[in-house]
Protein backbone atom coordinates (compact mmCIF):
# COMPACT_ATOMS: atom_id res chain seq x y z
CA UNK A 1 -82.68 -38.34 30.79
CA UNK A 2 -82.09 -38.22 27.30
CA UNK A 3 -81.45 -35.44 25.05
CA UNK A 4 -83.14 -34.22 22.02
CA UNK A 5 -81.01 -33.60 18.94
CA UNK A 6 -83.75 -33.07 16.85
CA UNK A 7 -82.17 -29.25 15.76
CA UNK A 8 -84.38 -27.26 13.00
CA UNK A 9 -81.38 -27.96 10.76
CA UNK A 10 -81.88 -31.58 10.91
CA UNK A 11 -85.07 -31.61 10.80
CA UNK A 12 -85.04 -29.35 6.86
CA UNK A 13 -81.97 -31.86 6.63
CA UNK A 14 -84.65 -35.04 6.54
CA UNK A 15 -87.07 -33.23 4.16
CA UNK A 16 -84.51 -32.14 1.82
CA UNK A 17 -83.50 -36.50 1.88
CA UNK A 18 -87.22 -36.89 1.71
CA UNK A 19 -87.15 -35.04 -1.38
CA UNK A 20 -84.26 -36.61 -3.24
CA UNK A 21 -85.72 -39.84 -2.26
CA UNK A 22 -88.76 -39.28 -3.68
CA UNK A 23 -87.50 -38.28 -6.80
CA UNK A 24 -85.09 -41.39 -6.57
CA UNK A 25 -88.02 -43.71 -6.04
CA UNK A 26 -89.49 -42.67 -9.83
CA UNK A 27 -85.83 -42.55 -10.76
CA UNK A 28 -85.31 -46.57 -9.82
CA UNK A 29 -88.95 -47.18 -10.94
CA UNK A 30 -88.41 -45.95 -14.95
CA UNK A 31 -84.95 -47.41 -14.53
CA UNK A 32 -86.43 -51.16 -13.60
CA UNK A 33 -88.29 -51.08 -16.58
CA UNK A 34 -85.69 -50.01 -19.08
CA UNK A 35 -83.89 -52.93 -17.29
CA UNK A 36 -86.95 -54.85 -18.50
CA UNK A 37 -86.73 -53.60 -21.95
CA UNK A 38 -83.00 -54.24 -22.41
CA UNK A 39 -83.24 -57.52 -20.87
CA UNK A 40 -85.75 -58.19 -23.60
CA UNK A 41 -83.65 -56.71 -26.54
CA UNK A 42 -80.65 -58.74 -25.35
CA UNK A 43 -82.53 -62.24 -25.15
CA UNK A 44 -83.73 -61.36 -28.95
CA UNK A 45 -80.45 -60.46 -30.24
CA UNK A 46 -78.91 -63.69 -28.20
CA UNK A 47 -81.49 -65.73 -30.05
CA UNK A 48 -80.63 -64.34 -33.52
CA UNK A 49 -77.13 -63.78 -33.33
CA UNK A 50 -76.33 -66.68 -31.16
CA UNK A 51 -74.29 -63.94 -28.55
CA UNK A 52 -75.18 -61.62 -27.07
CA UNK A 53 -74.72 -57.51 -27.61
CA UNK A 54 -71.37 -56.62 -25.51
CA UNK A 55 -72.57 -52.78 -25.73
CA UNK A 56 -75.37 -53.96 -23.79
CA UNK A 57 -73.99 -56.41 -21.10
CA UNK A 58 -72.12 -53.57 -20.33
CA UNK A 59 -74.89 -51.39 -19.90
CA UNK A 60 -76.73 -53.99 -18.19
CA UNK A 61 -74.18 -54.03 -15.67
CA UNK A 62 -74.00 -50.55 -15.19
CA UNK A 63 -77.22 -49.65 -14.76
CA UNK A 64 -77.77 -52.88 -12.22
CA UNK A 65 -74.97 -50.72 -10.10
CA UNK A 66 -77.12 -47.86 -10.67
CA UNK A 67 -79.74 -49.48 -9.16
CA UNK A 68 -77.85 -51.53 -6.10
CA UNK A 69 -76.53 -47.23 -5.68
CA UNK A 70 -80.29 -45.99 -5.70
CA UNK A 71 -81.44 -48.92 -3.50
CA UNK A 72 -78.70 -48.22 -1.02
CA UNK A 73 -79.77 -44.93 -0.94
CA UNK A 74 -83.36 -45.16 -0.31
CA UNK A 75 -82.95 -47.53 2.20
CA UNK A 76 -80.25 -44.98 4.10
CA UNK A 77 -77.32 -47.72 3.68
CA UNK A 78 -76.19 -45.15 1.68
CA UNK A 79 -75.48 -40.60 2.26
CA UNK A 80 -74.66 -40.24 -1.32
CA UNK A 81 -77.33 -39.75 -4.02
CA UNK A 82 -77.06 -41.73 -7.02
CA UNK A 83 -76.74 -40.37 -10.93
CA UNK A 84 -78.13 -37.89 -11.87
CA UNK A 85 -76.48 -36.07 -8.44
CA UNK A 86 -73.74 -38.13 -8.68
CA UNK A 87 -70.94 -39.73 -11.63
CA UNK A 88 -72.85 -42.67 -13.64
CA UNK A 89 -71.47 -46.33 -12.12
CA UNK A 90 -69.18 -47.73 -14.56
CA UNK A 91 -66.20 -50.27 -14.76
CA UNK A 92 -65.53 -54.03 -13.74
């Protein structure tokens, strides 16, 4: 026979995730598009400068961390909840 750990504690523990993943999930959603938009402000700047922006590779990879974070979150590979509940990814 096998136990039920289901406590009341857990149980407010896996709305409370519920909630911050919620939140998360129109979090990642407005982040994917400005992804979109800087992807399309970099490709026009590559085009008339010939390079591209560094300011925004760098936020481009940044925010694609962001996103891997949010991802890992949602799908529960992850405890910690991303920016703005956490430090904003940055570095190499």
């Amino acid at each position: 026979m096998t136990e039920n750990t289901d406590t009341p504690a857990s149980k407010r523990n896996i709305w409370i995730r519920g909630f911050y993943m919620l939140l998360m999930v129109f979090i990642f959603h407005v982040s994917g598009t400005v992804m979109f938009v800087i992807t399309v402000i970099q490709f026009v700047l590559a085009l008339l400068n010939d390079i591209p922006n560094d300011r925004l590779i760098t936020f481009g990879r940044n925010l694609g961390r962001y996103l891997q974070q949010t991802a890992s979150f949602l799908t529960f590979a992850s405890e910690e909840i991303p920016f703005p509940f956490s430090e904003w990814p940055s570095g190499e």
